[in-house]
Protein backbone atom coordinates (compact mmCIF):
# COMPACT_ATOMS: atom_id res chain seq x y z
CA UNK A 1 141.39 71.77 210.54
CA UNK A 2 143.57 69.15 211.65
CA UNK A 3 146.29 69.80 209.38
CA UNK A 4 146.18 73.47 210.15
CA UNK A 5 146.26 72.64 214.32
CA UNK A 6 149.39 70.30 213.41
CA UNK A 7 151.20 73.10 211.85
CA UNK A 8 150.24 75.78 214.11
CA UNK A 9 151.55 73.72 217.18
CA UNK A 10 154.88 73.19 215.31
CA UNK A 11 155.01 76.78 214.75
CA UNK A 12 154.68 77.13 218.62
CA UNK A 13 157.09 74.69 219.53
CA UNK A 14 159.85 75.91 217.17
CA UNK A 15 162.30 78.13 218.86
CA UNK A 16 160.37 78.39 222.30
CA UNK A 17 162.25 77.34 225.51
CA UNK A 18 160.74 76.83 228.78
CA UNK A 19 157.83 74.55 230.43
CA UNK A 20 155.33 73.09 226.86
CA UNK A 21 152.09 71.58 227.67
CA UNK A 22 151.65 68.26 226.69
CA UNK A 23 149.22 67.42 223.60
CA UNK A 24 146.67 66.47 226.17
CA UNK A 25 147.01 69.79 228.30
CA UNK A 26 147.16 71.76 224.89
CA UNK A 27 144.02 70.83 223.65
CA UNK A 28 142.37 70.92 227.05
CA UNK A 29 143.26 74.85 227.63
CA UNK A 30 142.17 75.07 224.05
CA UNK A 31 138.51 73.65 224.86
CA UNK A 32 138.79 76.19 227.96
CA UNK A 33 139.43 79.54 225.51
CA UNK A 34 136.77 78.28 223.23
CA UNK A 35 134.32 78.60 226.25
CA UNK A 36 135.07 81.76 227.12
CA UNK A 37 134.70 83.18 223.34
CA UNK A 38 131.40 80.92 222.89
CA UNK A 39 130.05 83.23 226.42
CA UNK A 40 131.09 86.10 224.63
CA UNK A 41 134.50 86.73 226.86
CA UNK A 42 136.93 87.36 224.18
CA UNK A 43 138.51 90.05 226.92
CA UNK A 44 138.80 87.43 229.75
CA UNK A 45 140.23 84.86 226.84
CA UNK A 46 142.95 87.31 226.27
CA UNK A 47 143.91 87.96 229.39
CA UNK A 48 143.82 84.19 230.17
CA UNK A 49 146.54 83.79 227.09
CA UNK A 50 148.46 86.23 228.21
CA UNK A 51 148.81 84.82 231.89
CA UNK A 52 149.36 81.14 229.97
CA UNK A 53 152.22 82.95 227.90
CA UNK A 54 153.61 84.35 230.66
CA UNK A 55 154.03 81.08 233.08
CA UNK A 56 155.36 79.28 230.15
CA UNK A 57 158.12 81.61 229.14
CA UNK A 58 156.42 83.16 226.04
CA UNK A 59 155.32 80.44 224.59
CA UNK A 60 152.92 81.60 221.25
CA UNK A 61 150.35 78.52 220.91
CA UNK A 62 149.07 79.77 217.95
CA UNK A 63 146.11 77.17 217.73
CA UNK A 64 144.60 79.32 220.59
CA UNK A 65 145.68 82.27 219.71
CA UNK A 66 143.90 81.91 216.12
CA UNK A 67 140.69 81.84 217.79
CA UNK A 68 141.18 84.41 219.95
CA UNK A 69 142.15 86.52 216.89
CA UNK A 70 139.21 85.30 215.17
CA UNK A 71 136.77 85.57 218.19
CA UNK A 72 137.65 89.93 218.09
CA UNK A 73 136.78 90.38 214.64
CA UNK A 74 133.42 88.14 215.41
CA UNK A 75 132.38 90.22 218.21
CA UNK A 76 133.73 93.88 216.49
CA UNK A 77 131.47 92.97 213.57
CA UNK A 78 128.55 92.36 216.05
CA UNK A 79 129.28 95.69 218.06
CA UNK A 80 126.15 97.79 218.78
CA UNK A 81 128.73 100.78 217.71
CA UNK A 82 128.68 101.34 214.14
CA UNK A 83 132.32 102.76 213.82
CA UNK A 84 133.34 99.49 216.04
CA UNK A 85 131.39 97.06 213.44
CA UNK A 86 133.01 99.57 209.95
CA UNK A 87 136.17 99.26 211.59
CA UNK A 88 136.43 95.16 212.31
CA UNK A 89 134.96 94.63 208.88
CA UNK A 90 137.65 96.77 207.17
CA UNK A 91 140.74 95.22 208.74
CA UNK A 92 139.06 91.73 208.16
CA UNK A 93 139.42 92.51 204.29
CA UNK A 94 143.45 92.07 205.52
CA UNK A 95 143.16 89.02 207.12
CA UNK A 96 140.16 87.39 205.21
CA UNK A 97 138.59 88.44 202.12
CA UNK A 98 135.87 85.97 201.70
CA UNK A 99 135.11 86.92 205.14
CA UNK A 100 135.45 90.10 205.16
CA UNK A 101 133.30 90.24 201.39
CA UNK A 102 130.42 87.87 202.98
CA UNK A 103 130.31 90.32 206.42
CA UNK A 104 130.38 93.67 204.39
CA UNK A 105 127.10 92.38 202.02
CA UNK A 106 125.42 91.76 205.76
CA UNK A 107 126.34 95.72 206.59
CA UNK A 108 124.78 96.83 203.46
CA UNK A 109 121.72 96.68 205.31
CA UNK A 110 122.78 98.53 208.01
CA UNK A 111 120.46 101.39 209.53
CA UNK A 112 123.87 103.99 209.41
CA UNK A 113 123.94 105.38 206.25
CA UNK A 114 127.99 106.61 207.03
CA UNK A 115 128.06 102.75 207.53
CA UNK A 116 126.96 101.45 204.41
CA UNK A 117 128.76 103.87 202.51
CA UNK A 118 132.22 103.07 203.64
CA UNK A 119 130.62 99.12 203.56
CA UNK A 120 130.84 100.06 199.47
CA UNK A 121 134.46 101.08 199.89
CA UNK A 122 135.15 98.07 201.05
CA UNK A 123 133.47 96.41 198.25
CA UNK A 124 135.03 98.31 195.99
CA UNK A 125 138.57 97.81 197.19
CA UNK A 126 137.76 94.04 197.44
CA UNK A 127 136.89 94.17 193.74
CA UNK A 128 134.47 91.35 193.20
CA UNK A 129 131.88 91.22 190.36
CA UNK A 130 129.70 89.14 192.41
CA UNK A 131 129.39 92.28 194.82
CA UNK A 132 127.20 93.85 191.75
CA UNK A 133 123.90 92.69 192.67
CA UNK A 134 123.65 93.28 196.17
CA UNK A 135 125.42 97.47 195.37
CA UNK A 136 122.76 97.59 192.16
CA UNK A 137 119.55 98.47 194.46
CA UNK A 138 121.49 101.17 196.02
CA UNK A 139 121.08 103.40 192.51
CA UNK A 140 117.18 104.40 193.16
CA UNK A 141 114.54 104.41 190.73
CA UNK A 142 114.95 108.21 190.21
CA UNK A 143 118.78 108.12 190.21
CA UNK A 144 118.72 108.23 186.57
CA UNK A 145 116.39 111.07 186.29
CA UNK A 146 118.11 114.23 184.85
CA UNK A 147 118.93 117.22 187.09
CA UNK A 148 118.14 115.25 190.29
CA UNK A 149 120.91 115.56 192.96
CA UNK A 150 121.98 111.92 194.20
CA UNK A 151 122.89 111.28 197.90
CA UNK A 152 126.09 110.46 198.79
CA UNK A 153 125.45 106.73 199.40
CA UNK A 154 124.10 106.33 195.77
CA UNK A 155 127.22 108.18 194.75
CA UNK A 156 129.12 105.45 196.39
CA UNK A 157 126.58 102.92 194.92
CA UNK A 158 128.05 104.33 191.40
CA UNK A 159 131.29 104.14 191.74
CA UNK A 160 131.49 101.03 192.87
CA UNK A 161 129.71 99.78 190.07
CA UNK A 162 131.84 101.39 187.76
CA UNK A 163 135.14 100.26 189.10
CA UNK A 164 133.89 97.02 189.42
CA UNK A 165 133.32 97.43 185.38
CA UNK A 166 130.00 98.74 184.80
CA UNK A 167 130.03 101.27 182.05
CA UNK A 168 125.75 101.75 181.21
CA UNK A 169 125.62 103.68 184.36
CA UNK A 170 123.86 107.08 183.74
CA UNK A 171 126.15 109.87 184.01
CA UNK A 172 123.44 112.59 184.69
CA UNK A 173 123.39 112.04 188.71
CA UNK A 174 127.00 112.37 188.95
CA UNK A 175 126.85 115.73 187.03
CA UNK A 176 124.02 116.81 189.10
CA UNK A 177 125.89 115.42 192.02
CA UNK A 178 129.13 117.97 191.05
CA UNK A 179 126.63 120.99 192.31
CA UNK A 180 125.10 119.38 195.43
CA UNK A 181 125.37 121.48 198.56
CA UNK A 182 127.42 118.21 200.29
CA UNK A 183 130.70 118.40 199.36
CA UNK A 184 131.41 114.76 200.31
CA UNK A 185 128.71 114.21 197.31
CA UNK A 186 130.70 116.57 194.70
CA UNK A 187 134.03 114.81 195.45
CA UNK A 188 132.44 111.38 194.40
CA UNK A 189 130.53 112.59 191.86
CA UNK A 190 134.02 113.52 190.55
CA UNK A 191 135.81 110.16 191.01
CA UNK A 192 133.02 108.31 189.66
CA UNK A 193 132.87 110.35 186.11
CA UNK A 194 136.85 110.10 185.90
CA UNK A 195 136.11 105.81 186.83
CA UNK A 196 133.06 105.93 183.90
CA UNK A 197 135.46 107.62 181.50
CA UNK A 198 132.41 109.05 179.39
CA UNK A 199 133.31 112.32 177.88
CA UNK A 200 129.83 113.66 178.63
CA UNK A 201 131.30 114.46 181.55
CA UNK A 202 134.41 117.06 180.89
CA UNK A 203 132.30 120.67 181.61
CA UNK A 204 130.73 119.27 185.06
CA UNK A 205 134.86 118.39 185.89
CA UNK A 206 136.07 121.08 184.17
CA UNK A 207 133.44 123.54 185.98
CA UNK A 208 135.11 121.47 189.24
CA UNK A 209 138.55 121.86 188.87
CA UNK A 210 138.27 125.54 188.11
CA UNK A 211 135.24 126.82 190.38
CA UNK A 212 134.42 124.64 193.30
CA UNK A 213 135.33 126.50 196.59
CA UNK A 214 136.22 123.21 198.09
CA UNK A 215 140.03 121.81 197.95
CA UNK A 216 139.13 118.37 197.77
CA UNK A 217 136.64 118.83 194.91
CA UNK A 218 138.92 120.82 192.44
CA UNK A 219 141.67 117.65 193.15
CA UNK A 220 139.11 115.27 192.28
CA UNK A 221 138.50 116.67 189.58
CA UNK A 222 141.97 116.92 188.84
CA UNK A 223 142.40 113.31 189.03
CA UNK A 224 139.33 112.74 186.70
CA UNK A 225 140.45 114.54 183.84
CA UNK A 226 143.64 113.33 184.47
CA UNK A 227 142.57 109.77 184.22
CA UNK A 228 140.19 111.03 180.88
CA UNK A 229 143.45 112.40 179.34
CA UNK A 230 142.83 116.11 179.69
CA UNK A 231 146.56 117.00 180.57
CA UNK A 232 146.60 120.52 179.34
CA UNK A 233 143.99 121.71 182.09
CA UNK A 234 145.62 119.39 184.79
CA UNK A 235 148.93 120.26 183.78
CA UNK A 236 147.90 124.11 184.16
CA UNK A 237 145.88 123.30 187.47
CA UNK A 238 148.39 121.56 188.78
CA UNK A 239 151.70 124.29 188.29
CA UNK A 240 149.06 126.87 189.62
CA UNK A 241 149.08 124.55 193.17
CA UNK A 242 152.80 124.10 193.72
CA UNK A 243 152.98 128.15 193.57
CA UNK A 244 150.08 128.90 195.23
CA UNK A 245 152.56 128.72 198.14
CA UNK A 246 149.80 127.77 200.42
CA UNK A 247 151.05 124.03 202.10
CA UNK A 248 147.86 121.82 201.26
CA UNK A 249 148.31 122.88 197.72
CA UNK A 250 152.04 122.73 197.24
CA UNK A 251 152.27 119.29 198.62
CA UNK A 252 149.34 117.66 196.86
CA UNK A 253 150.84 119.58 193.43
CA UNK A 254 154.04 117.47 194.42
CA UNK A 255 152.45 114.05 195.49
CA UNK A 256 150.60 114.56 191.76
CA UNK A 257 154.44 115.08 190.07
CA UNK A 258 155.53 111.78 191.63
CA UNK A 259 152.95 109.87 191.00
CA UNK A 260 151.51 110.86 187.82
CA UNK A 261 154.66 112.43 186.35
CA UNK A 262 152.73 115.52 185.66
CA UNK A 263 152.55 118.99 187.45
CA UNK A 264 155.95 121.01 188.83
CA UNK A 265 159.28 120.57 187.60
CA UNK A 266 162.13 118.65 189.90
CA UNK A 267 163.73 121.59 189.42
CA UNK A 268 160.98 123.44 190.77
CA UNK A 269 161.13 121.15 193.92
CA UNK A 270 164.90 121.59 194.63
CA UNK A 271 164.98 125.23 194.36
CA UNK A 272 161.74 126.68 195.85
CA UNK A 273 159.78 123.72 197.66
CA UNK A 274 162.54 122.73 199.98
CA UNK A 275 162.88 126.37 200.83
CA UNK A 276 159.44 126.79 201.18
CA UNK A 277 158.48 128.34 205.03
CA UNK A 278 156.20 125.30 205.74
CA UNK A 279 158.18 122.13 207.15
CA UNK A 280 155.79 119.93 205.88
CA UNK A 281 156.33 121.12 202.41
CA UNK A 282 160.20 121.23 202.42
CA UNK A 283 159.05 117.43 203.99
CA UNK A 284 157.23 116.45 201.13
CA UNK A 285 159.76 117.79 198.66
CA UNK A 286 162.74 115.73 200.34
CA UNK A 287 160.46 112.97 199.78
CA UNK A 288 159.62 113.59 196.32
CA UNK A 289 163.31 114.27 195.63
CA UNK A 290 164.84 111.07 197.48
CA UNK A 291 161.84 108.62 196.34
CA UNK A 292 162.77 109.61 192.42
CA UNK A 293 166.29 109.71 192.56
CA UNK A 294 167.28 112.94 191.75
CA UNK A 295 170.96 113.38 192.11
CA UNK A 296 171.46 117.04 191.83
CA UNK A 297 169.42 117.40 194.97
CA UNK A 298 172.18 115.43 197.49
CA UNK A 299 173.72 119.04 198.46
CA UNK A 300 170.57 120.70 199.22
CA UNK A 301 169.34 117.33 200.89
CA UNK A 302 172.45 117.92 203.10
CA UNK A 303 171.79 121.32 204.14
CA UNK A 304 168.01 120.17 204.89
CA UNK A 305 169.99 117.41 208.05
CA UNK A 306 170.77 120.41 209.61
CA UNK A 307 167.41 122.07 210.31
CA UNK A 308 165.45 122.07 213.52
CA UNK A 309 162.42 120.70 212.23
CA UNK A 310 163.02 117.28 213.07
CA UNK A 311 160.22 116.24 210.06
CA UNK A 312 162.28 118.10 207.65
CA UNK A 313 165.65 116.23 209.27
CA UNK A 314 164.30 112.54 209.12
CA UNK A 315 162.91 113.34 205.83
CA UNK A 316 166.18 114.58 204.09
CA UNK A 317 168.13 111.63 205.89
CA UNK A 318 165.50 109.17 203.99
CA UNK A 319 166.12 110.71 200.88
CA UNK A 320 169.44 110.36 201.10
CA UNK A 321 169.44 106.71 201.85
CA UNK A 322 166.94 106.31 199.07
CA UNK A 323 170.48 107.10 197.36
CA UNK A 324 172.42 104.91 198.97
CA UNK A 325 173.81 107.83 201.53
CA UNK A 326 173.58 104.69 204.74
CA UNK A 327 175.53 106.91 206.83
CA UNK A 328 172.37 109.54 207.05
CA UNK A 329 170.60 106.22 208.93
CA UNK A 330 171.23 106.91 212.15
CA UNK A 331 169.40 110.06 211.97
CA UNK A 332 165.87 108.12 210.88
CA UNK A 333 166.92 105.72 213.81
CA UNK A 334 167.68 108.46 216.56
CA UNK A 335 164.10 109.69 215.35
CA UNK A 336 162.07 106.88 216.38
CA UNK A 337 162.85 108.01 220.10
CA UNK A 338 161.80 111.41 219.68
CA UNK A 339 159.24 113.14 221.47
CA UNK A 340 156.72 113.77 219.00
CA UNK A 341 155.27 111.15 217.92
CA UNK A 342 154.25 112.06 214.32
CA UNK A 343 158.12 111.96 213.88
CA UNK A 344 158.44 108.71 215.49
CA UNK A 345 155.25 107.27 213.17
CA UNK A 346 157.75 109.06 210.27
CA UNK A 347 160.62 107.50 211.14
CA UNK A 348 159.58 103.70 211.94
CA UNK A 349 157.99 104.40 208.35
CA UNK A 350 160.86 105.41 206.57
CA UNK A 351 162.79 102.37 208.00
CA UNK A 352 160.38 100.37 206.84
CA UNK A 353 160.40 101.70 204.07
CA UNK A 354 164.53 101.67 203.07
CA UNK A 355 164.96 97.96 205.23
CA UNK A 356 161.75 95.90 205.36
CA UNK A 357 162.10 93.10 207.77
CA UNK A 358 164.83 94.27 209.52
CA UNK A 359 165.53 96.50 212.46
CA UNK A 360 162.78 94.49 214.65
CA UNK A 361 163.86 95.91 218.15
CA UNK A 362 162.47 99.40 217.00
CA UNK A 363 159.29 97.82 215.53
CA UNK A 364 158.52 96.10 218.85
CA UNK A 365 159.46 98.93 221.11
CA UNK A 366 157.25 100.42 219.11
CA UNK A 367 154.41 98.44 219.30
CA UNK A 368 154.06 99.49 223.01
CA UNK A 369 154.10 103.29 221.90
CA UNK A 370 151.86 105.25 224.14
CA UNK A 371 150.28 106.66 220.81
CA UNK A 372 147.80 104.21 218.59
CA UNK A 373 149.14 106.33 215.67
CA UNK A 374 152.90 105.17 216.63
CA UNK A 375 151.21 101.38 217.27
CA UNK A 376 149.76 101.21 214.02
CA UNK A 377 153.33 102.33 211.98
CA UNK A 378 155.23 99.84 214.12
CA UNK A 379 152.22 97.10 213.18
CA UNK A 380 152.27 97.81 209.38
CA UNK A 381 156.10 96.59 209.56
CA UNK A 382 155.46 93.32 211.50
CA UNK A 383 154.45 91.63 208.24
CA UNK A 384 157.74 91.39 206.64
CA UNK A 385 158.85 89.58 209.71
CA UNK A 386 158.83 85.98 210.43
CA UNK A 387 155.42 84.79 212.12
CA UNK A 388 157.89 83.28 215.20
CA UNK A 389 159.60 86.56 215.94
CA UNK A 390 156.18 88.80 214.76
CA UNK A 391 153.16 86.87 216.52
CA UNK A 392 154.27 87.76 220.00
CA UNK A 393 154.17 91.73 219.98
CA UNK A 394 150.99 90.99 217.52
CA UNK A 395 149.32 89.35 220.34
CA UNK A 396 149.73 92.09 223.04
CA UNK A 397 147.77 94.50 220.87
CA UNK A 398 144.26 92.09 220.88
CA UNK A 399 143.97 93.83 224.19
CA UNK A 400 144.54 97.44 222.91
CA UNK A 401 142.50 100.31 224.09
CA UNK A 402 142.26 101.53 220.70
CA UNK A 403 140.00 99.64 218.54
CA UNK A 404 141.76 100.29 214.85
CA UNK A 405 144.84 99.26 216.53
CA UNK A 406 143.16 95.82 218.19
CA UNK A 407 141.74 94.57 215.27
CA UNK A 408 144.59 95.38 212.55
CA UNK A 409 146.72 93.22 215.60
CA UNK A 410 144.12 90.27 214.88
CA UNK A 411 144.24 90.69 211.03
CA UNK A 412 147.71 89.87 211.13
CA UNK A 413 147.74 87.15 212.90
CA UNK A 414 145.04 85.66 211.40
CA UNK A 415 146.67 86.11 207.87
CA UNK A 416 150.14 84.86 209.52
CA UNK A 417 148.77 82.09 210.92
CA UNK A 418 146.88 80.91 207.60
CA UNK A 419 148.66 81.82 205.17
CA UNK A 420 150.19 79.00 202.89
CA UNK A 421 148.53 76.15 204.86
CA UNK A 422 146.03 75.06 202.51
């Protein structure tokens, strides 16, 4: 700990004009802050920092900040709200993993069943064997039991387990799961047979992809057959979406071309999706087209700067610069002032995208966007900036009304603040 204070205060000095405590002054306002958190004022902590920030010319003093950081995800974890508690726990996977793995085996026991079910997301994403035991007890005594339909939290039980490289699991739950009245419940079933890859499993998917009424259980069960090398029926599935003509379809059918390299042709992009009526196809398909490089489409992509929809015009100027057109920029740039602000959370996106750590003025005007959805584009940029020029806009979100925006804020500084200081 003393090695990390003595770097952190460097950090703070570096670069910082104006009035600097001393040592002695530093570590007394740092005993201060660690009363308030230890009463359970994180709020009146923050607002202390900020006033302490402000008389000394924005200086950072990361050695308090850290604990203020730290002190939000300890009392978001503690919230009588369950979202509040899912929520700190997930963006502490960010900034801590051990953490974040230790807190989200505490939440398995939680009485919200929505809880612990996203608590074995995070489990999963973390991707820990050790996590095994404690998800095990989840699969019931009956959840092997032929015919019986599973609930969705054992479903989430299963495919945990199987991504985390369990292959004895039963497979009869999940196939009983692909006809439960939940839907939720039929869309993991799904995933977890495509995870298991046991074969057993290709008429429940099959049945799936070609019967279900529900969108998001025919694509899961896209991607499972997919991923247990049934191409033909995906393939077929697949070309079927992208001229459906209905949006949800056309753009998923596209998403699946560029990321799977199956489904419509790029031909079949450039000459029908990017006239398609729906801007958030001919969107997608500027995407698609820019993202993979396709040449052919820089006349069409052209055209597309001069339509209305300003989605459709950011998203053909970042297509272009994905070629190398930089004089379509400004139009991405122009965007992030626009009034809509799914176009500015678009546009600060792209730019990260095309010029990662650089462009910071429109990443911290940003950060004060009126919209958390805005916030939270502008945030995801911040980490390809250096910790002296990021920290600062970080800290003014710790005090944001919106919870998913405060506590991504205090994952990032918490992982720029510890990072490489072992």
């Amino acid at each position: 700990m003393r090695k990390l204070s003595i770097v952190l205060l460097a950090l703070a000095m570096a670069g910082c004009a104006g009035r600097r405590l001393s040592p002695e002054q530093l570590e007394a306002r740092r005993t201060e802050f660690r009363g308030l958190i230890q009463q359970g004022e994180v709020e009146q902590a923050w607002r202390n920092y900020v006033a302490l920030v402000n008389v000394t010319r924005r200086k950072l003093y990361p050695v308090i900040l850290l604990e203020i950081a730290s002190a939000t995800f300890r009392e978001g974890t503690r919230s009588e709200n369950a979202d509040t508690r899912l929520q700190a726990t997930r963006a502490l996977s960010y900034a801590d993993p051990d953490l974040a793995f230790n807190l989200a085996i505490e939440r398995l026991h939680d009485d919200d069943p929505a809880v612990v079910a996203a608590v074995l997301d995070i489990l999963r994403e973390l991707d820990r064997r050790a996590a095994t035991d404690a998800i095990t007890p989840f699969l019931t005594r009956e959840h092997g039991e032929t015919g019986r339909t599973p609930t969705e939290v054992e479903m989430r039980a299963a495919l945990a387990l199987a991504a985390l490289g369990e292959r004895s699991l039963p497979v009869a739950p999940a196939v009983a799961g692909m006809s439960s009245p939940d839907s939720q419940v039929r869309v993991t079933s799904a995933k977890f047979l495509g995870e298991l890859g046991n074969l057993n499993a290709l008429p429940s998917l099959r049945y799936g992809l070609e019967h279900d009424p529900e969108w998001p259980v025919r694509t899961a069960s896209a991607e499972a057959l997919f991923k247990l090398g049934r191409i033909d029926r995906v393939d077929e599935f697949t070309r079927t979406a992208a001229e459906s003509g209905i949006p949800e379809r056309v753009v998923w059918a596209m998403k699946f071309r560029e990321q799977r390299g199956r489904g419509p042709t790029l031909g079949w992009i450039l000459n029908n999706a990017t006239y398609h009526p729906s801007p958030e196809v001919r969107a997608q398909a500027a995407d698609v087209l820019g993202r993979l490089g396709v040449g052919t489409a820089i006349p069409r992509l052209q055209d597309m700067l001069l339509n209305l929809e300003p989605t459709v015009k950011v998203a053909a100027a970042y297509a272009l610069c994905q070629m190398h057109e930089w004089k379509h920029l400004d139009v991405i740039e122009d965007a992030t002032r626009n009034p809509d602000p799914a176009v500015r959370a678009q546009a600060i996106g792209y730019l990260e995208s095309l010029r990662p750590g650089e462009d910071f003025e429109y990443y911290e005007r940003l950060q004060d966007d009126p919209v958390p959805l805005v916030r939270l584009a502008a945030m995801n940029g911040m980490r390809y900036f250096a910790a002296t020029r990021a920290l600062a806009p970080l800290a003014r979100r710790l005090g944001d009304p919106d919870q998913t925006v405060k506590f991504i804020a205090a994952a990032m500084i918490v992982k720029r603040l510890t990072e490489n200081l072992d």
